[in-house]
C-alpha atoms as a PDB file:
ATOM      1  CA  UNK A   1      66.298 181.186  98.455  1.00  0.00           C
ATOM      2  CA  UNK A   2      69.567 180.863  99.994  1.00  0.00           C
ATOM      3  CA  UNK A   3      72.243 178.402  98.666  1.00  0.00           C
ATOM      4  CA  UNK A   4      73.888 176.436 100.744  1.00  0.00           C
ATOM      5  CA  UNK A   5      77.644 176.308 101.085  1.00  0.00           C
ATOM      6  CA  UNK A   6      80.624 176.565 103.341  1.00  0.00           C
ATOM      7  CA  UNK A   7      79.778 180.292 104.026  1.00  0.00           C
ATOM      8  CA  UNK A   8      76.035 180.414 104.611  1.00  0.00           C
ATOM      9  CA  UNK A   9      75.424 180.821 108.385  1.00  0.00           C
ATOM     10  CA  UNK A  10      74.771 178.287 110.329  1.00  0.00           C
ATOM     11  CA  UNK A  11      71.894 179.189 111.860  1.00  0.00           C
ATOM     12  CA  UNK A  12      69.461 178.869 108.710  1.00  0.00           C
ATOM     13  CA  UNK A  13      69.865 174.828 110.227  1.00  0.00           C
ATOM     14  CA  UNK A  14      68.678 175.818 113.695  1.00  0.00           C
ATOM     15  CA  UNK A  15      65.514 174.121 115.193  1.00  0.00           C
ATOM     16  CA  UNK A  16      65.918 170.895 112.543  1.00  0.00           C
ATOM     17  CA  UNK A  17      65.174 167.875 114.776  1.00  0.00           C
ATOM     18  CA  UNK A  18      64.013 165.542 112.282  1.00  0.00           C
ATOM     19  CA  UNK A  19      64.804 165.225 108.096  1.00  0.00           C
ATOM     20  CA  UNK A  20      61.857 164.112 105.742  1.00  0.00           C
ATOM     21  CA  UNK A  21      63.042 163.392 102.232  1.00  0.00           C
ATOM     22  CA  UNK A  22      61.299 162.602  99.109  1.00  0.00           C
ATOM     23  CA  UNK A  23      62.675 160.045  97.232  1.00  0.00           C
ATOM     24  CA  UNK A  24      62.715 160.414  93.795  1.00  0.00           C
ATOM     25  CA  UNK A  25      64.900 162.797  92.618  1.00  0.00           C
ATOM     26  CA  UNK A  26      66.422 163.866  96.166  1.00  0.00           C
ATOM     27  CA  UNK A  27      67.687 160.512  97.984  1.00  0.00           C
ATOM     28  CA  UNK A  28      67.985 158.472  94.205  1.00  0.00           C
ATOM     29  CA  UNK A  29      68.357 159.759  90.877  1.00  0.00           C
ATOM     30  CA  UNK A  30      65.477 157.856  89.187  1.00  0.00           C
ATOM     31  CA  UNK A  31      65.136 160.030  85.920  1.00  0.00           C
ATOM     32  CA  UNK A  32      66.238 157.250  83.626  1.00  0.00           C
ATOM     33  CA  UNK A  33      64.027 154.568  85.487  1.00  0.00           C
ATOM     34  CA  UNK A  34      60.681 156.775  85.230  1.00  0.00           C
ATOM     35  CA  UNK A  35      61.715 156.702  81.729  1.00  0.00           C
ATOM     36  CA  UNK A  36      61.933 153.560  80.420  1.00  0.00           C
ATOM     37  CA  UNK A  37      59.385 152.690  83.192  1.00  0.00           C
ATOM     38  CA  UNK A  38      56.540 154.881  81.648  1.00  0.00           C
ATOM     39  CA  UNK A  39      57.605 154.673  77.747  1.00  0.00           C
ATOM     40  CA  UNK A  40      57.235 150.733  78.209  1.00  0.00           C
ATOM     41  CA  UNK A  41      53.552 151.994  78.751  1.00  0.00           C
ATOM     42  CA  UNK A  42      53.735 154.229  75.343  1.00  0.00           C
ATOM     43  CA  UNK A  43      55.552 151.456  73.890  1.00  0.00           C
ATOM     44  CA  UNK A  44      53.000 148.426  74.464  1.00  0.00           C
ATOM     45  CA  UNK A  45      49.894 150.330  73.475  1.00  0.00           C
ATOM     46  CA  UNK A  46      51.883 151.646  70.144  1.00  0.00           C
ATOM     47  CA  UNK A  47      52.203 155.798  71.352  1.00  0.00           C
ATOM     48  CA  UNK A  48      55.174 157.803  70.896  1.00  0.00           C
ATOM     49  CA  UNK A  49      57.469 157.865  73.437  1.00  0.00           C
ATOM     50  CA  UNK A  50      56.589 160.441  75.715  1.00  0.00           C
ATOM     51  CA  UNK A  51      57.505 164.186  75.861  1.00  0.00           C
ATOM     52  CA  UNK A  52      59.603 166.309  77.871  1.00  0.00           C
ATOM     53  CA  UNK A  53      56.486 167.949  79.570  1.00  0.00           C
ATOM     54  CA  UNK A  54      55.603 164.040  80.660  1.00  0.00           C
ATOM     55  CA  UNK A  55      58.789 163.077  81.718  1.00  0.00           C
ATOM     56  CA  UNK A  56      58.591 165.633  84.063  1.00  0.00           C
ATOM     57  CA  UNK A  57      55.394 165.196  85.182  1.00  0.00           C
ATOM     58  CA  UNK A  58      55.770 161.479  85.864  1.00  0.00           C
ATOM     59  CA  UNK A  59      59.131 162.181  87.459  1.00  0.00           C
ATOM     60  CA  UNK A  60      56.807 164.182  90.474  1.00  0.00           C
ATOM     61  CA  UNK A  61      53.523 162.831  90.483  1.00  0.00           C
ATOM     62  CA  UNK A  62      52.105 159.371  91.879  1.00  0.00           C
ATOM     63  CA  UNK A  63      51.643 156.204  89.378  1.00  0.00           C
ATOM     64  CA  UNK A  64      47.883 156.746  88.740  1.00  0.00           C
ATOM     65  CA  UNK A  65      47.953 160.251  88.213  1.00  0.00           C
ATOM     66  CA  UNK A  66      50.954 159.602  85.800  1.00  0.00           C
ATOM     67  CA  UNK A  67      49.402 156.995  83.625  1.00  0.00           C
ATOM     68  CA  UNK A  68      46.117 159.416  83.136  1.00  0.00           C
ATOM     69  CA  UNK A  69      48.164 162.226  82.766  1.00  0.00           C
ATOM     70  CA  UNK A  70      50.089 159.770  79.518  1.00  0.00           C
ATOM     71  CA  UNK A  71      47.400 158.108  78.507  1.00  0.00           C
ATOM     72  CA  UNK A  72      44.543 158.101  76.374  1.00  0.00           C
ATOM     73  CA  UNK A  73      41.057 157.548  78.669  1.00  0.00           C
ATOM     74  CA  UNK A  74      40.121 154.615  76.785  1.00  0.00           C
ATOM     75  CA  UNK A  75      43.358 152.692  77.816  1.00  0.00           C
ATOM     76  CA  UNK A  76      43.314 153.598  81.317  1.00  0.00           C
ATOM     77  CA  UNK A  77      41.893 150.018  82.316  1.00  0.00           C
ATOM     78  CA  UNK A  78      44.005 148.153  80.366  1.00  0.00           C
ATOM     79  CA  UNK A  79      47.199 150.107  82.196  1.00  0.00           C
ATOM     80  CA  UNK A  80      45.917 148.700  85.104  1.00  0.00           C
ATOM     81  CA  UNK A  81      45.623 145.798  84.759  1.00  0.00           C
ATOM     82  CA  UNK A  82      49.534 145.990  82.833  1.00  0.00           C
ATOM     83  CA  UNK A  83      50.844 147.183  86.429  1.00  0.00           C
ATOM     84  CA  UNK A  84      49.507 144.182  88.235  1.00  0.00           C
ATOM     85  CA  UNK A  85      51.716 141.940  86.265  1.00  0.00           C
ATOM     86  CA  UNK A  86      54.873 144.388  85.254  1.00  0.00           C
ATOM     87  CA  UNK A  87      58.437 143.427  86.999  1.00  0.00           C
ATOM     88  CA  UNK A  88      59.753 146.326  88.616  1.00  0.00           C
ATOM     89  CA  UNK A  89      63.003 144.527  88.866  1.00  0.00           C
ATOM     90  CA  UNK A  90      63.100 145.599  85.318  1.00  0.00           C
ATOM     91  CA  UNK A  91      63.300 149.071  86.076  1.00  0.00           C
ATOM     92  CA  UNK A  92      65.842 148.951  89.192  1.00  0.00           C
ATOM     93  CA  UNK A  93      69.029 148.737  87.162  1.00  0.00           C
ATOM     94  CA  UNK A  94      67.944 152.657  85.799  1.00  0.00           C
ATOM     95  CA  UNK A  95      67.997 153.700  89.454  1.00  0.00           C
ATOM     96  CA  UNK A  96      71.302 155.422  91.434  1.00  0.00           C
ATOM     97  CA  UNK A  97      71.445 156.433  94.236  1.00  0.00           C
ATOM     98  CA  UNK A  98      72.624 160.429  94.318  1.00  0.00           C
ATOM     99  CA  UNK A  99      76.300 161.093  95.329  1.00  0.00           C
ATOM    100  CA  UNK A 100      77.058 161.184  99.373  1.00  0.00           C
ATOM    101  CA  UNK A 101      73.913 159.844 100.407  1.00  0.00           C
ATOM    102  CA  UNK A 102      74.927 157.255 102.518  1.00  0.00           C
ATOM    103  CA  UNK A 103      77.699 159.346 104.105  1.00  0.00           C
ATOM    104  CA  UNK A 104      74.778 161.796 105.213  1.00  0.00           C
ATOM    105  CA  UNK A 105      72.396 159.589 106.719  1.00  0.00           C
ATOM    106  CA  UNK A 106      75.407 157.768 108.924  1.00  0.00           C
ATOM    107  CA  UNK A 107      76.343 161.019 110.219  1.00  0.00           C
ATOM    108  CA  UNK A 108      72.372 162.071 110.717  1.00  0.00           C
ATOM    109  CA  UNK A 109      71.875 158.642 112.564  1.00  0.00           C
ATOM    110  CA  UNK A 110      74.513 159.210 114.607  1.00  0.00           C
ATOM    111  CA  UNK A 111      73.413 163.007 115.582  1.00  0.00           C
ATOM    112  CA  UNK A 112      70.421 161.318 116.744  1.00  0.00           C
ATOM    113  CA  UNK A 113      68.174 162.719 113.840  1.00  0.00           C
ATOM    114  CA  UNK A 114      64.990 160.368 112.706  1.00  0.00           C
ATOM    115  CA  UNK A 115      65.121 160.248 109.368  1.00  0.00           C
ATOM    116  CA  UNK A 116      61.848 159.793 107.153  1.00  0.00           C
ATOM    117  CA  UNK A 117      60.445 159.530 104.200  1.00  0.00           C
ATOM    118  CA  UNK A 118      57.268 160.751 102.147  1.00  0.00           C
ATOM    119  CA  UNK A 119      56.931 159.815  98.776  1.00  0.00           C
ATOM    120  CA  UNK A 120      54.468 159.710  95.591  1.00  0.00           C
ATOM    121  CA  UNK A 121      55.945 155.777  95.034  1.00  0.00           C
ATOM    122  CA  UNK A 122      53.361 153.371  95.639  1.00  0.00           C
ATOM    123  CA  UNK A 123      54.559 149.637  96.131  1.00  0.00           C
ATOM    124  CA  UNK A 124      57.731 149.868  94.654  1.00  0.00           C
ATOM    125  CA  UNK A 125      59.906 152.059  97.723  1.00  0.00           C
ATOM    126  CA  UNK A 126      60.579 149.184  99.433  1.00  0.00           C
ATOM    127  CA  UNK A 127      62.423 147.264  96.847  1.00  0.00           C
ATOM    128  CA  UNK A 128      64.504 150.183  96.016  1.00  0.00           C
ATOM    129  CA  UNK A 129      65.601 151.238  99.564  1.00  0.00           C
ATOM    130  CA  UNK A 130      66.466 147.283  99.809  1.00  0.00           C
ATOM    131  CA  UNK A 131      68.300 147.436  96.560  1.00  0.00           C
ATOM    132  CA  UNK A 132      70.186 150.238  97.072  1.00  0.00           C
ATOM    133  CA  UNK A 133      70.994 148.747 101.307  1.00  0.00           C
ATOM    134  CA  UNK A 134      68.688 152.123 102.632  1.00  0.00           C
ATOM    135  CA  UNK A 135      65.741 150.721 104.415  1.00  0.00           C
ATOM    136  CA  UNK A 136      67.601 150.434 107.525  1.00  0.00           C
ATOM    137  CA  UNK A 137      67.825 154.356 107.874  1.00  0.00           C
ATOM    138  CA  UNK A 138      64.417 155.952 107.555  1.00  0.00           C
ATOM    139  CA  UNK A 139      61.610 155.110 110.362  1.00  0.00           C
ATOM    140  CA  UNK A 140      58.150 155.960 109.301  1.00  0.00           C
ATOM    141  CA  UNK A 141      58.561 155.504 105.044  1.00  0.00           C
ATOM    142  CA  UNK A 142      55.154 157.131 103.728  1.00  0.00           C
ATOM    143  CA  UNK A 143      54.286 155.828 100.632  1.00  0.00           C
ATOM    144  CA  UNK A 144      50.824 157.572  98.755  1.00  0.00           C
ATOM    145  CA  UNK A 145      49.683 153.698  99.646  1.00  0.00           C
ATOM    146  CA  UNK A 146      49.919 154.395 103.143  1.00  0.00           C
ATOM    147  CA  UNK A 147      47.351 158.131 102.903  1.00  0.00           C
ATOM    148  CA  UNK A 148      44.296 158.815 101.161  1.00  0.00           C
ATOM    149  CA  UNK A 149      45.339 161.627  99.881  1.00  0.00           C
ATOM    150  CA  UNK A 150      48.653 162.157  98.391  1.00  0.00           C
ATOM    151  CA  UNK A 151      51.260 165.322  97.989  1.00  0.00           C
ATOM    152  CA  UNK A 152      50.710 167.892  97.881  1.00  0.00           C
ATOM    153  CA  UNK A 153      48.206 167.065 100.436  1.00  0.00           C
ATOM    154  CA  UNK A 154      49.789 167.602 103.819  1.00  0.00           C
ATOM    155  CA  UNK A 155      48.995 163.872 104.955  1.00  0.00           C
ATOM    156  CA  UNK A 156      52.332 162.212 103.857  1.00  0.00           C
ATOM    157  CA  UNK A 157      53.951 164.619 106.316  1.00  0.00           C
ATOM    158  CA  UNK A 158      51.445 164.715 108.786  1.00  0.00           C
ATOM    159  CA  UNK A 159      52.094 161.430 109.291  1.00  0.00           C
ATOM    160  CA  UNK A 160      55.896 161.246 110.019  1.00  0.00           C
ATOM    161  CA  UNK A 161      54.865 164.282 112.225  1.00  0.00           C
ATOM    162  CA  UNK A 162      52.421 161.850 114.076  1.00  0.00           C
ATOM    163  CA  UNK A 163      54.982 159.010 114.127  1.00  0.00           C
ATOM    164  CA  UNK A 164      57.405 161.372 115.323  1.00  0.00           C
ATOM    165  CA  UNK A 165      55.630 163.083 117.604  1.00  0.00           C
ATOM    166  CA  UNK A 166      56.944 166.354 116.642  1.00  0.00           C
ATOM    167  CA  UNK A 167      55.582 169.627 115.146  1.00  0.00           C
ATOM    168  CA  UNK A 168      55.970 171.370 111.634  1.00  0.00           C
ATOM    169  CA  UNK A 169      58.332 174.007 113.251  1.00  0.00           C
ATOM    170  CA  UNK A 170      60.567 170.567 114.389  1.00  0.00           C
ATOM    171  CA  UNK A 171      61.325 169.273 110.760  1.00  0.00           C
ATOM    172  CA  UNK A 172      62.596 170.316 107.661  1.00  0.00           C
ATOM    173  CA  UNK A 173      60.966 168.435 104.426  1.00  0.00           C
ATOM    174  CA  UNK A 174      63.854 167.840 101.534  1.00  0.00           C
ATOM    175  CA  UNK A 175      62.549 168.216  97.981  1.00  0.00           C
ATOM    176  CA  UNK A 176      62.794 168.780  94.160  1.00  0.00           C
ATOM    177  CA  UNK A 177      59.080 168.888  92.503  1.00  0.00           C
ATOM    178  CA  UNK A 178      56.666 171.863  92.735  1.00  0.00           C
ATOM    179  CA  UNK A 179      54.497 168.946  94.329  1.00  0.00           C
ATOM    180  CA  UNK A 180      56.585 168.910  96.923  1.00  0.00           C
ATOM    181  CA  UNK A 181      57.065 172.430  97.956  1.00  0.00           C
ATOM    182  CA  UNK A 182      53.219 172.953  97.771  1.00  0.00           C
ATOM    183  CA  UNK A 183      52.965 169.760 100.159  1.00  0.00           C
ATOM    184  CA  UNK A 184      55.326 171.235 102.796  1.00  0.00           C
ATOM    185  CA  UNK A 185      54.034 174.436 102.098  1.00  0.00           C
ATOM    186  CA  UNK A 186      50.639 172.873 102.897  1.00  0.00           C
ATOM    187  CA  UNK A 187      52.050 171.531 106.441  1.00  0.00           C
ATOM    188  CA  UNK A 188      53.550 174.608 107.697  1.00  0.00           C
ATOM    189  CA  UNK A 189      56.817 172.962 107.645  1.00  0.00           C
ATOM    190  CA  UNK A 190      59.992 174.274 106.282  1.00  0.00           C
ATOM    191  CA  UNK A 191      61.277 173.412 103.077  1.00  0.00           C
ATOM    192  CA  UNK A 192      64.754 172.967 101.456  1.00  0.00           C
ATOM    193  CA  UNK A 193      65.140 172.275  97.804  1.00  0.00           C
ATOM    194  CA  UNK A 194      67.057 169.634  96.512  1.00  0.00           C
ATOM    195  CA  UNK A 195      68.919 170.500  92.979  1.00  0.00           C
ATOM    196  CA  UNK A 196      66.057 172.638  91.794  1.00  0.00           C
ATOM    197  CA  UNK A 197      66.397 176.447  92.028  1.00  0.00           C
ATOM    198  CA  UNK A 198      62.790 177.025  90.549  1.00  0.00           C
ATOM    199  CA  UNK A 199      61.081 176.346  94.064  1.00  0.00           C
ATOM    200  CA  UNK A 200      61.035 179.711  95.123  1.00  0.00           C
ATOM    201  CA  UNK A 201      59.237 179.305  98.420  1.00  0.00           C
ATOM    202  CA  UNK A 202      62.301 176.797  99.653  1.00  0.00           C
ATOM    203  CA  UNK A 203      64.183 178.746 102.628  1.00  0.00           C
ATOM    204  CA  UNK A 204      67.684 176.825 101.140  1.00  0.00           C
ATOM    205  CA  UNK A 205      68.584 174.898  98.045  1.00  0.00           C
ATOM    206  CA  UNK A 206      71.205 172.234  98.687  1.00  0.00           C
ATOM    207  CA  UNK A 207      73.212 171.314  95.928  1.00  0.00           C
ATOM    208  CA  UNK A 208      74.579 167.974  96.803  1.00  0.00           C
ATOM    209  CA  UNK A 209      74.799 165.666 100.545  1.00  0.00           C
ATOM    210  CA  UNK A 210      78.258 166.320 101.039  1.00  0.00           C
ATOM    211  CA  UNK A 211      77.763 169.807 101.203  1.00  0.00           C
ATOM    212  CA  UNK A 212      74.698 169.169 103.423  1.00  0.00           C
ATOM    213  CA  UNK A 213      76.573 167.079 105.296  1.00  0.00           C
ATOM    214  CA  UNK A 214      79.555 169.782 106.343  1.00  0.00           C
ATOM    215  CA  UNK A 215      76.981 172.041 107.122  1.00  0.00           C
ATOM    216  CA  UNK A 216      74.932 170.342 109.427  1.00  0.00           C
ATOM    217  CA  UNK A 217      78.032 168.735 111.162  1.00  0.00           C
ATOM    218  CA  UNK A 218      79.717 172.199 111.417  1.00  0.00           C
ATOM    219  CA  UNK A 219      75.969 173.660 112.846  1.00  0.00           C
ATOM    220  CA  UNK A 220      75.884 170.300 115.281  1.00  0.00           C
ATOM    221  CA  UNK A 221      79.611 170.995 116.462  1.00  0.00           C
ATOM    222  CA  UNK A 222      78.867 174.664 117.285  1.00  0.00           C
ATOM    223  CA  UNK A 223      75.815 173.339 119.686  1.00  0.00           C
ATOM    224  CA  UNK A 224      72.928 175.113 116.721  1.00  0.00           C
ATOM    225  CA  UNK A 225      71.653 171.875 116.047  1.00  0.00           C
END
């Protein structure tokens, strides 16, 4: 793995024609929100708040597969039936978006990049791109709603791909979870890690947008992108 900074060549960018981004964890630092979100869980049925190992775990995986992974069997139901009535607006003040975002996507937009999204969320993405003034930028936003089979199943990405009308070798999937590396290694489509320096398979890690920013401007300038 390669990290990215002023002196990596550009030519590790060349070929990107599209950007797929996971959320959590890459476009908004939702840590804290998964957090209280799942310990609320822990708290109502009277467990211990969770462990490291399931704050991780929650922090990659999909809703259902979290609460199973958290949760006795025998609660299960009742956890269900807790998420039809919970308030996610609850959870939104936890959530941030991560540093130079914004600045990124305007300057993607403008390169004439589609940006997209695939993501383990289920109904809750669309009030945090809204909250955070996002949802105008990405165009499709996967959800695991929106497949029947979520990452690291390929389908979140085949489906941008679809939208897009574009191949694997076109895009370049942004992530920070081993879910996410196995998805886009599952796709055939290159992957760039996002923070983490575990997911060995990523061609780049990229420690921050600003940084991703330069380097894709500086590649776009010099006619690589």
């Amino acid at each position: 793995m390669i990290i990215l900074n002023e002196h990596a060549n550009p030519q590790l960018l060349a070929g990107v024609e599209g950007i797929i981004f996971d959320c959590d964890g890459v476009l908004i630092d939702s840590k804290d929100a998964n957090t209280f979100y799942y310990n609320s869980y822990k708290t109502h049925f009277g467990l211990a708040p969770m462990t490291p190992e399931e704050v991780n775990f929650v922090h990659a995986n999909h809703v259902w597969d979290s609460l199973h992974h958290i949760l006795p069997k025998e609660l299960y139901e009742a956890a269900r039936q807790r998420k039809t009535g919970f308030d996610y607006r609850e959870v939104i003040p936890y959530i941030r978006m991560e540093e130079g975002l914004t600045g990124f996507l305007q300057w993607a937009r403008g390169a004439g990049l589609p940006l997209g999204i695939a993501t383990s969320r289920t109904d809750t993405l669309d009030m945090v791109l809204s909250h955070l003034g996002l949802t105008e930028y990405f165009s499709p936003a996967i959800t695991s709603l929106k497949v029947r089979s979520p990452k690291p199943h390929p389908e979140s990405l085949w489906s941008v791909l679809d939208n897009w009308r574009m191949t694997p070798d076109q895009v370049v999937f942004i992530g920070d979870s081993s879910v996410d590396e196995g998805c886009a290694l599952n796709t055939g489509v290159r992957f760039w890690s996002f923070k983490n320096p575990n997911l060995t398979t990523a061609q780049l890690l990229i420690p921050d947008f600003l940084t991703l920013r330069n380097s894709m401007g500086r590649a776009h300038r010099l006619g690589i992108l």
